[in-house]
C-alpha atoms as a PDB file:
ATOM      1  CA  UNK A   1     -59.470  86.420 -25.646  1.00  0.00           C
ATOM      2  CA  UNK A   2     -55.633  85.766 -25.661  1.00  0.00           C
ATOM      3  CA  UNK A   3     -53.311  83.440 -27.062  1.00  0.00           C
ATOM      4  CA  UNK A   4     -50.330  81.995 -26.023  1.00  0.00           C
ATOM      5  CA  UNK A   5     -47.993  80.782 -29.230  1.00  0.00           C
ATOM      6  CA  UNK A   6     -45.048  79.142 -28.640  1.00  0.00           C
ATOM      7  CA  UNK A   7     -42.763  77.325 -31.701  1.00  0.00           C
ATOM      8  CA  UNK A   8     -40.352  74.760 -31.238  1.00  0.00           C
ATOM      9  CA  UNK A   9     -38.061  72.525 -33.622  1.00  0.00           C
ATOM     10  CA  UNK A  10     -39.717  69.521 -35.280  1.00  0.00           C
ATOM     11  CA  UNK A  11     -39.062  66.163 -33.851  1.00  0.00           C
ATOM     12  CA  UNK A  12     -37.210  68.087 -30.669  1.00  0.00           C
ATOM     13  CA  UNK A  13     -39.942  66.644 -28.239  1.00  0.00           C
ATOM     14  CA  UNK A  14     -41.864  63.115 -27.703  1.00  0.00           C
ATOM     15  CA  UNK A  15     -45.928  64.642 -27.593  1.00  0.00           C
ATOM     16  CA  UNK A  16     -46.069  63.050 -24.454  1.00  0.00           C
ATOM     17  CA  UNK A  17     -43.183  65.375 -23.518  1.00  0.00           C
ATOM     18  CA  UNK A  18     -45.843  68.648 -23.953  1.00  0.00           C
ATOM     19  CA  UNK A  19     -48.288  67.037 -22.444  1.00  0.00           C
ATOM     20  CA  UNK A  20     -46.537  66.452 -19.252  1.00  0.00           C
ATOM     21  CA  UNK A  21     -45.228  70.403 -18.579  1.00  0.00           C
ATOM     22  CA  UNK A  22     -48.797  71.253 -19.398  1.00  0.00           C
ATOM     23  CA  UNK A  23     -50.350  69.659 -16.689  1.00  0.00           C
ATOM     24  CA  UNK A  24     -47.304  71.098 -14.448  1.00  0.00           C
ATOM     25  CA  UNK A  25     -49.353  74.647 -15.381  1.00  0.00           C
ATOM     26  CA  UNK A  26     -52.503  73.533 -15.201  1.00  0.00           C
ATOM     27  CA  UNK A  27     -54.868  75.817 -11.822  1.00  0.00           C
ATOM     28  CA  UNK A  28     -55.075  72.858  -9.266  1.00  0.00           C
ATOM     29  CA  UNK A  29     -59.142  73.301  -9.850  1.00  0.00           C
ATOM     30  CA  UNK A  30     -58.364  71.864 -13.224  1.00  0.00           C
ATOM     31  CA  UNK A  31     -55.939  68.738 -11.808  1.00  0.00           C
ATOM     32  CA  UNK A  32     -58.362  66.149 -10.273  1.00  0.00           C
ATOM     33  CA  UNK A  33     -58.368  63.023 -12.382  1.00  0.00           C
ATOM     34  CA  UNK A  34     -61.870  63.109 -12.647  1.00  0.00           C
ATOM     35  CA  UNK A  35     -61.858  66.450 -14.678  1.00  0.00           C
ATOM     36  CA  UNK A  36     -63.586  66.424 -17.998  1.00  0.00           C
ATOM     37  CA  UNK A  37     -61.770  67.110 -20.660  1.00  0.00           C
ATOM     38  CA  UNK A  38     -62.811  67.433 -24.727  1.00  0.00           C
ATOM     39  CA  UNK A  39     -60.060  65.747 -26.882  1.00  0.00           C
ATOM     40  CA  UNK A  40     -60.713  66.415 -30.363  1.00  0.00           C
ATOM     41  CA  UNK A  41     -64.392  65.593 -30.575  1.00  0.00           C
ATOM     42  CA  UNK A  42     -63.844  62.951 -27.652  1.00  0.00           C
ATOM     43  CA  UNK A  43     -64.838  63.536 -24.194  1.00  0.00           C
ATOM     44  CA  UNK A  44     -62.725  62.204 -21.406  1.00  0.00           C
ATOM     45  CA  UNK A  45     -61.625  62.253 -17.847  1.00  0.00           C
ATOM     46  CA  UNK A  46     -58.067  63.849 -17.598  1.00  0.00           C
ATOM     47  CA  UNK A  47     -56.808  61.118 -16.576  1.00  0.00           C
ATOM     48  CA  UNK A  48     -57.203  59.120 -19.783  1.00  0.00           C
ATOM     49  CA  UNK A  49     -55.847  61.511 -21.647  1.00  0.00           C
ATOM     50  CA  UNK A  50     -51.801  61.347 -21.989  1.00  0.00           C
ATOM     51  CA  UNK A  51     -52.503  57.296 -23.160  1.00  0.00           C
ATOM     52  CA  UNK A  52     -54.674  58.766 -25.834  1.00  0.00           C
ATOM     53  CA  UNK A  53     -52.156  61.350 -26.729  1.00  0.00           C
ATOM     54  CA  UNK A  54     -49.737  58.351 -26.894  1.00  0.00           C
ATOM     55  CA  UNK A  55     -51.633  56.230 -29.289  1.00  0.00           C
ATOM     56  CA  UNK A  56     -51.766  59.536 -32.097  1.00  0.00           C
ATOM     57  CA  UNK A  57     -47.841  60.426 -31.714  1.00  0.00           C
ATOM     58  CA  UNK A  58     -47.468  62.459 -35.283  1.00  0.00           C
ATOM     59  CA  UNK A  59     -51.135  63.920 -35.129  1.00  0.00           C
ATOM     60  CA  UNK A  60     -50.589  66.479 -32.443  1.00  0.00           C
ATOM     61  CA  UNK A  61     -53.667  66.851 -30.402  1.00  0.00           C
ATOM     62  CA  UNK A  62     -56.489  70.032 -29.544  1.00  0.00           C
ATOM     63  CA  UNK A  63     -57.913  69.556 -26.057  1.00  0.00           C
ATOM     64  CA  UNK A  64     -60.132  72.230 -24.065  1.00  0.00           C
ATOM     65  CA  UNK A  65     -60.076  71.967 -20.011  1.00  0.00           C
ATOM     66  CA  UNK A  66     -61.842  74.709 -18.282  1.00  0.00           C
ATOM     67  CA  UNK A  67     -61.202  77.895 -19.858  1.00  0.00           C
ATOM     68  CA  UNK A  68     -58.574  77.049 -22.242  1.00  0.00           C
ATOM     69  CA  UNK A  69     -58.455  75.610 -25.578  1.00  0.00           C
ATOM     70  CA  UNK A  70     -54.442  73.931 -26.388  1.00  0.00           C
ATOM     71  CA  UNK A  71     -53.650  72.884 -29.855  1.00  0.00           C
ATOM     72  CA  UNK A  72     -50.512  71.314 -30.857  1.00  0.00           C
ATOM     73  CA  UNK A  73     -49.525  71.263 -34.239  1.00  0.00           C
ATOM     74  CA  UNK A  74     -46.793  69.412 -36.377  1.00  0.00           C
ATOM     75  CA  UNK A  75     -46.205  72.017 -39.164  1.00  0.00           C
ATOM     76  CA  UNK A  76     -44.051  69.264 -41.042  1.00  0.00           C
ATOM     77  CA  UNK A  77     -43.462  71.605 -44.621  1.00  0.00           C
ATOM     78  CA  UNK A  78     -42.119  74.340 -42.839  1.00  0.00           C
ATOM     79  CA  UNK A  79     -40.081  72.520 -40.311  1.00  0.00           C
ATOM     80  CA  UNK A  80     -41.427  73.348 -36.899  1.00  0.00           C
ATOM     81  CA  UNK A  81     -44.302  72.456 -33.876  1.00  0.00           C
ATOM     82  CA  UNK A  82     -46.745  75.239 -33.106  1.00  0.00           C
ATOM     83  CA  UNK A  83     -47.865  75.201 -29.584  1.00  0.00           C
ATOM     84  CA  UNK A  84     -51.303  77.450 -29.006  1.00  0.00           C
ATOM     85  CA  UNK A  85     -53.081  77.745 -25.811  1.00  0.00           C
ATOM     86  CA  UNK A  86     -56.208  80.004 -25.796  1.00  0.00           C
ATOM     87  CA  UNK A  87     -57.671  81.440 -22.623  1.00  0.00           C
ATOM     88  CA  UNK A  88     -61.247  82.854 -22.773  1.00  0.00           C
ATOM     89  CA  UNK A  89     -61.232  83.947 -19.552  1.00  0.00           C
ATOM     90  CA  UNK A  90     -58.213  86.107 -19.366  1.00  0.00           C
ATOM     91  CA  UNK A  91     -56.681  87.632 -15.614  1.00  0.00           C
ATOM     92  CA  UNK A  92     -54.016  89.791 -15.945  1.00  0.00           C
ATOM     93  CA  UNK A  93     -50.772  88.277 -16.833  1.00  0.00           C
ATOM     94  CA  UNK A  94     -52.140  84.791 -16.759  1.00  0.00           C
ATOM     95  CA  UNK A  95     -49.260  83.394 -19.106  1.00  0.00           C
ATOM     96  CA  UNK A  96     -46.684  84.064 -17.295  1.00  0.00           C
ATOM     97  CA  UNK A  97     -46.857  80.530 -15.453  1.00  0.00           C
ATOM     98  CA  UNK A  98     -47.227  78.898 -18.800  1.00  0.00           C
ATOM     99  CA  UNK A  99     -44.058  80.872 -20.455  1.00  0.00           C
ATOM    100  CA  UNK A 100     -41.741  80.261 -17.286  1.00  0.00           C
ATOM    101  CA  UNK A 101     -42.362  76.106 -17.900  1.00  0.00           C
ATOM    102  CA  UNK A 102     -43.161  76.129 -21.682  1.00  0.00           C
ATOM    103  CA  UNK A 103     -39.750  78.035 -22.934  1.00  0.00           C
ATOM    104  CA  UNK A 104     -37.706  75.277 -20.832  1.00  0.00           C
ATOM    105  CA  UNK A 105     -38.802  72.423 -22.912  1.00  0.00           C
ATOM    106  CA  UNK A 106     -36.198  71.412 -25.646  1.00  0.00           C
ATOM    107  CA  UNK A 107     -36.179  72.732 -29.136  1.00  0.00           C
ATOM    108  CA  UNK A 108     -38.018  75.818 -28.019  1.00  0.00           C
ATOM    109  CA  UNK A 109     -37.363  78.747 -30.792  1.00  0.00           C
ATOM    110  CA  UNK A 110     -39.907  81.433 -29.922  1.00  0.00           C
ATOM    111  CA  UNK A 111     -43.163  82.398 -28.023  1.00  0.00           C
ATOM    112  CA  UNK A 112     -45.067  85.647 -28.254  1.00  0.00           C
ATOM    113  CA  UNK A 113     -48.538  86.416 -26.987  1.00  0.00           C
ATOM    114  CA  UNK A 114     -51.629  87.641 -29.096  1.00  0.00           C
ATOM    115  CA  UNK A 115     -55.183  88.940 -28.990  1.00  0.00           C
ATOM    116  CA  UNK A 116     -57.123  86.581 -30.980  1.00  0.00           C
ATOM    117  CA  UNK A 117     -59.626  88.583 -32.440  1.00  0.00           C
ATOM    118  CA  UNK A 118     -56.948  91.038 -33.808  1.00  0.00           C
ATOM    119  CA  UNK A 119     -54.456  88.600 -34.659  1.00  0.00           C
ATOM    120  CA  UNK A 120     -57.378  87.107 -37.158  1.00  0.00           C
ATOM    121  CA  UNK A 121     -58.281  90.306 -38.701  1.00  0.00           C
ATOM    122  CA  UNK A 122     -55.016  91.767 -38.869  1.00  0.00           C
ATOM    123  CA  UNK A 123     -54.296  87.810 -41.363  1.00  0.00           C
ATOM    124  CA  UNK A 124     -57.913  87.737 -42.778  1.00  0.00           C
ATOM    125  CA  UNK A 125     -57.413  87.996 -46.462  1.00  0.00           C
ATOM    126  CA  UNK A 126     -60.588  86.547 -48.101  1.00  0.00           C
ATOM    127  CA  UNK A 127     -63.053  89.155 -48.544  1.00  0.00           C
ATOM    128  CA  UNK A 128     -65.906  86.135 -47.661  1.00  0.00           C
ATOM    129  CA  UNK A 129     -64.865  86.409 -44.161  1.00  0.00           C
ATOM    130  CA  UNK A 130     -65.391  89.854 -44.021  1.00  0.00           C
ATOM    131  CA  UNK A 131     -69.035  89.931 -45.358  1.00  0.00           C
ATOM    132  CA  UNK A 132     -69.746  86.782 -43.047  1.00  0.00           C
ATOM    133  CA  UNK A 133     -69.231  88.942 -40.401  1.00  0.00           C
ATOM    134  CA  UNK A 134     -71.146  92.279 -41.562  1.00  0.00           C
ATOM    135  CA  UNK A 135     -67.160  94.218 -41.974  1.00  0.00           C
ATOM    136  CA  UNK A 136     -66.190  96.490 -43.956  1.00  0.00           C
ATOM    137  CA  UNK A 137     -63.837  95.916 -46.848  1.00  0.00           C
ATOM    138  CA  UNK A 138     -63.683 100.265 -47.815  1.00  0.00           C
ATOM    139  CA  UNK A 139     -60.053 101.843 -46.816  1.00  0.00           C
ATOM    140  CA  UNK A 140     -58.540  98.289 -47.172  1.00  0.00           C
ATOM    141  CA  UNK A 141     -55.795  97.619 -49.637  1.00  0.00           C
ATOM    142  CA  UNK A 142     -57.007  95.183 -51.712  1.00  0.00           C
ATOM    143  CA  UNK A 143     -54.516  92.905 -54.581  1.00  0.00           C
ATOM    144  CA  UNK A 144     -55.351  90.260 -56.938  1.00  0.00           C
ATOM    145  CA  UNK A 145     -55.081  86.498 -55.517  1.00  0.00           C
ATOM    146  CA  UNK A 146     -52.882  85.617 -58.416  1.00  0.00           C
ATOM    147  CA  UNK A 147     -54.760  82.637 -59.694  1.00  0.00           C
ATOM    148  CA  UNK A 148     -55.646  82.751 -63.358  1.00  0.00           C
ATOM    149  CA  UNK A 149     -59.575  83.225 -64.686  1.00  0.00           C
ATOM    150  CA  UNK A 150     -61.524  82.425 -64.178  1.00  0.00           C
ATOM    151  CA  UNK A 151     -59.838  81.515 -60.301  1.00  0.00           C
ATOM    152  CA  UNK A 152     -58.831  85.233 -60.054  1.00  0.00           C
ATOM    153  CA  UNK A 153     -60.424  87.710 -57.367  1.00  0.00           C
ATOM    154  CA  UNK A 154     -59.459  90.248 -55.598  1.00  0.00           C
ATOM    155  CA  UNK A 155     -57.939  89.614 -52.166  1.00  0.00           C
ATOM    156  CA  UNK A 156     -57.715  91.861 -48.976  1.00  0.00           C
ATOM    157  CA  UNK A 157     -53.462  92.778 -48.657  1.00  0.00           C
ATOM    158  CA  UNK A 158     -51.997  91.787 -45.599  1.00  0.00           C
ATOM    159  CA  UNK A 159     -48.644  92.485 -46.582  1.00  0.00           C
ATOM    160  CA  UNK A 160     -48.494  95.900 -44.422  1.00  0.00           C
ATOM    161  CA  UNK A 161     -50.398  95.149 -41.786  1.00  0.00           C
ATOM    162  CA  UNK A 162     -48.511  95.397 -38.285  1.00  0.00           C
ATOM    163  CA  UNK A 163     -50.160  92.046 -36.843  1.00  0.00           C
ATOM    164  CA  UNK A 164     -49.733  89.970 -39.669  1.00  0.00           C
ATOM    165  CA  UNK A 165     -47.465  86.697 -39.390  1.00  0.00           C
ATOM    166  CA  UNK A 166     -46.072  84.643 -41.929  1.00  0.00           C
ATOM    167  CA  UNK A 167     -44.661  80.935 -41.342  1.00  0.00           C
ATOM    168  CA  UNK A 168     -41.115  80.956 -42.092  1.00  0.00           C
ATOM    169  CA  UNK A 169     -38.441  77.645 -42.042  1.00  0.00           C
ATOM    170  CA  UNK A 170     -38.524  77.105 -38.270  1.00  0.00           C
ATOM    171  CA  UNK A 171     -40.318  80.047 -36.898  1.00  0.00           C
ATOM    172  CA  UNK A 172     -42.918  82.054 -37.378  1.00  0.00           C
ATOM    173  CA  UNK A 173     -42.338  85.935 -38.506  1.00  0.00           C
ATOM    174  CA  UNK A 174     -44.819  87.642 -36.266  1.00  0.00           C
ATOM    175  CA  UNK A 175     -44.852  89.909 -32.952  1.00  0.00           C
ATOM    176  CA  UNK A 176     -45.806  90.333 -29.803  1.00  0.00           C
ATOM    177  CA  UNK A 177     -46.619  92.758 -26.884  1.00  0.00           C
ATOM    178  CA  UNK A 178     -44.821  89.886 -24.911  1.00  0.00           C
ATOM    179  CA  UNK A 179     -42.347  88.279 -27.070  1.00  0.00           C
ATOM    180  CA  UNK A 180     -39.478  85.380 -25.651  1.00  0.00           C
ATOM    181  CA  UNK A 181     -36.970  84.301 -28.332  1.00  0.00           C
ATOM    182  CA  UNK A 182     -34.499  81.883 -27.665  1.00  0.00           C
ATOM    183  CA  UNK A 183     -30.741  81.853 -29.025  1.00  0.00           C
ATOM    184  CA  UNK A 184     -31.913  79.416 -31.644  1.00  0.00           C
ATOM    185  CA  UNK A 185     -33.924  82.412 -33.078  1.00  0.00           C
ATOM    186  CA  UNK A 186     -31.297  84.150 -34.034  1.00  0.00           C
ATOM    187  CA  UNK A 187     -29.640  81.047 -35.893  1.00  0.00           C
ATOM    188  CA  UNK A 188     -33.067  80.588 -37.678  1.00  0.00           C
ATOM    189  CA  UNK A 189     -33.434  84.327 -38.731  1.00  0.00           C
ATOM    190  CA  UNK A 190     -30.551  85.016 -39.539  1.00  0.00           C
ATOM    191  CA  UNK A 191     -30.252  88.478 -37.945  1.00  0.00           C
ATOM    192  CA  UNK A 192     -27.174  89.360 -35.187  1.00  0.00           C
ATOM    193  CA  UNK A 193     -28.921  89.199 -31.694  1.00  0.00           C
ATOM    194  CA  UNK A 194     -26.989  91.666 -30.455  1.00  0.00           C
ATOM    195  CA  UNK A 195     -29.345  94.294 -31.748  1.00  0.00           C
ATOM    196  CA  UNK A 196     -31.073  93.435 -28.333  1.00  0.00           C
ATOM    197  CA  UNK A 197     -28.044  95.256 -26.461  1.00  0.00           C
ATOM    198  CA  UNK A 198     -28.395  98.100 -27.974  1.00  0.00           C
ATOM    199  CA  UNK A 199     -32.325  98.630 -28.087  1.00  0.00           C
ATOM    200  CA  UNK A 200     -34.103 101.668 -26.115  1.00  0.00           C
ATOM    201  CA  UNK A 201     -37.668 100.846 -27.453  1.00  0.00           C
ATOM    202  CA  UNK A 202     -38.201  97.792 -25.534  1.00  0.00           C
ATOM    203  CA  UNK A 203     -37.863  96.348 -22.159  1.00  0.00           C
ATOM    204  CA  UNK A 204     -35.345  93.287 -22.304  1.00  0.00           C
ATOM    205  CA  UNK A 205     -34.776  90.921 -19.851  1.00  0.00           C
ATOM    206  CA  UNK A 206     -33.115  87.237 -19.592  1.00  0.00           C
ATOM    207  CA  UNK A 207     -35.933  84.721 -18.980  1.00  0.00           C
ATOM    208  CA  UNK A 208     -34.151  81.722 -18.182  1.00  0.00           C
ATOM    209  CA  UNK A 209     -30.955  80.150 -20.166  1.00  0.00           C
ATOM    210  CA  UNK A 210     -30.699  81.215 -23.542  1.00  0.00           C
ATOM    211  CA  UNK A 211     -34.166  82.950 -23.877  1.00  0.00           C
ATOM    212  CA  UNK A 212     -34.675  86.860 -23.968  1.00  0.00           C
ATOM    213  CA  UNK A 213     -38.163  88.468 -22.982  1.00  0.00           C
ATOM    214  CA  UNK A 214     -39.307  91.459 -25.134  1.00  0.00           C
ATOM    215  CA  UNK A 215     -41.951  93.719 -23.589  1.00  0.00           C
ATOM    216  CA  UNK A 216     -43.434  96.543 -25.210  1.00  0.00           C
ATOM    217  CA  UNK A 217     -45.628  99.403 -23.840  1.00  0.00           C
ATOM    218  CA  UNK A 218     -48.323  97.333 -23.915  1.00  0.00           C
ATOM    219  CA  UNK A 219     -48.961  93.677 -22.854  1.00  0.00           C
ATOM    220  CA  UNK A 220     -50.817  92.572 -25.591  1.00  0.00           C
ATOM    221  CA  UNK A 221     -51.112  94.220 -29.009  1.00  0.00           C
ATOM    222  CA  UNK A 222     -54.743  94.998 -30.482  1.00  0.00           C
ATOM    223  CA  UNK A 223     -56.277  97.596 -32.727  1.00  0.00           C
ATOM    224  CA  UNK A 224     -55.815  99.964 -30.112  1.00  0.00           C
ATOM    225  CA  UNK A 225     -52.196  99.821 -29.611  1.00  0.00           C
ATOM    226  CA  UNK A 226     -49.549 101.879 -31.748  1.00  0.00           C
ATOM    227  CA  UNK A 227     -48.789 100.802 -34.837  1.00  0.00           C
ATOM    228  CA  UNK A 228     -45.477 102.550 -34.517  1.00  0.00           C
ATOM    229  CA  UNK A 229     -44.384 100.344 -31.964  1.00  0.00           C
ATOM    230  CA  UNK A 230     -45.704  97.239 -33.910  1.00  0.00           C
ATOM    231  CA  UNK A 231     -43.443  98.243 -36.507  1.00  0.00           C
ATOM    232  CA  UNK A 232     -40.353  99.067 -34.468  1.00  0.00           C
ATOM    233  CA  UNK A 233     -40.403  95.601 -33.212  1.00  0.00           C
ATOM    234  CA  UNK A 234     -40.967  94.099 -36.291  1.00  0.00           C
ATOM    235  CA  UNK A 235     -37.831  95.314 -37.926  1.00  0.00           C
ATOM    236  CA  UNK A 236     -36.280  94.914 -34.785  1.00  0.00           C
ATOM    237  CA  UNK A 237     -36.566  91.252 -35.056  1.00  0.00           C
ATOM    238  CA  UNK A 238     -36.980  90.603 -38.576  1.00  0.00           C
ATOM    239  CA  UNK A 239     -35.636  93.715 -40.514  1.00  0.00           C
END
């Protein structure tokens, strides 16, 4: 399954305002008024759903239509929305539809795409969620959680892995096999996007105004893919 992850500035956009350019990507199977939708815990037609979205305007909203799963999320302490879509029936490039609408609305900072299923192991630190699902903790680095006694355990270390991600003031430090970073990036990381000019590893192309797309070998990364090229990219982008 892949995911779509797209960050914006807090505050930039009304909810209403996501809602709308979703529907604009939306497969026309999935448009009729009449189409069921699950809001939350709610079921409704998708026609009732941008006045519910309207009534919960700082509570962001998780709605599944079809095949896809979207979850917006106001991540207040570190300053930025997270936009998620999920599609459990993946074909081909699917998100490139979504990208070429979704980077156009205001505030947008970054978007990458991501196999879930890697992206969670690649971030899974508690070693409960590795016995819940019959995985091996041997070969894995393994650190203290830093709490005091008796709170203290030892915690899987995430720190090196390629995949992992790490919220950040405005954006999220994480990559991508399909990666578009706006102008605004570059303001929020710090680092001279100009390094983008000069870069052989990756394929770089403008993707509408102000936004770059970054494509590796690969379109999405997973525990197959090179960790090598994970790692380029990553201090590529972050350093």
């Amino acid at each position: 399954m892949h995911r779509i992850e797209l960050v914006y500035e807090l505050d930039a956009n009304p909810v209403e305002r996501f809602w709308s350019n979703i529907l604009k990507c939306l497969p026309e199977t999935l448009r009729e008024p009449d189409t069921e939708v699950h809001f939350g815990d709610e079921k409704l037609r998708l026609s009732e759903v941008e006045h519910t979205i309207n009534k919960k305007q700082k509570t962001g909203f998780r709605v599944a239509i079809g095949s896809l799963a979207i979850d917006l999320t106001f991540v207040a302490s570190k300053n930025h929305t997270l936009l998620q879509l999920e599609n459990c029936d993946p074909q081909g490039c699917w998100w490139g539809a979504w990208v070429a609408v979704l980077t156009s609305i205001s505030g947008f900072v970054q978007g990458w795409v991501v196999d879930v299923d890697y992206n969670h192991w690649q971030n899974a630190f508690d070693p409960l969620q590795y016995k819940a699902k019959g995985r091996s903790l041997k070969g894995l680095s393994m650190k203290s959680n830093g709490l005091p006694p008796p709170l203290e355990k030892q915690i899987v270390d995430t720190s090196q892995n390629p995949g992992r991600r790490t919220l950040r003031k405005g954006y999220v430090e994480a990559i991508g096999g399909n990666m578009w970073l706006s102008d605004r990036f570059w303001e929020l990381t710090g680092k001279d996007k100009a390094v983008l000019d000069s870069c052989t590893a990756f394929e770089i192309v403008a993707a509408g105004e102000g936004v770059r797309h970054i494509k590796a070998s690969t379109d999405v990364f997973d525990e197959t893919s090179d960790v090598a090229e994970q790692n380029r990219m990553r201090e590529l982008l972050y350093g």
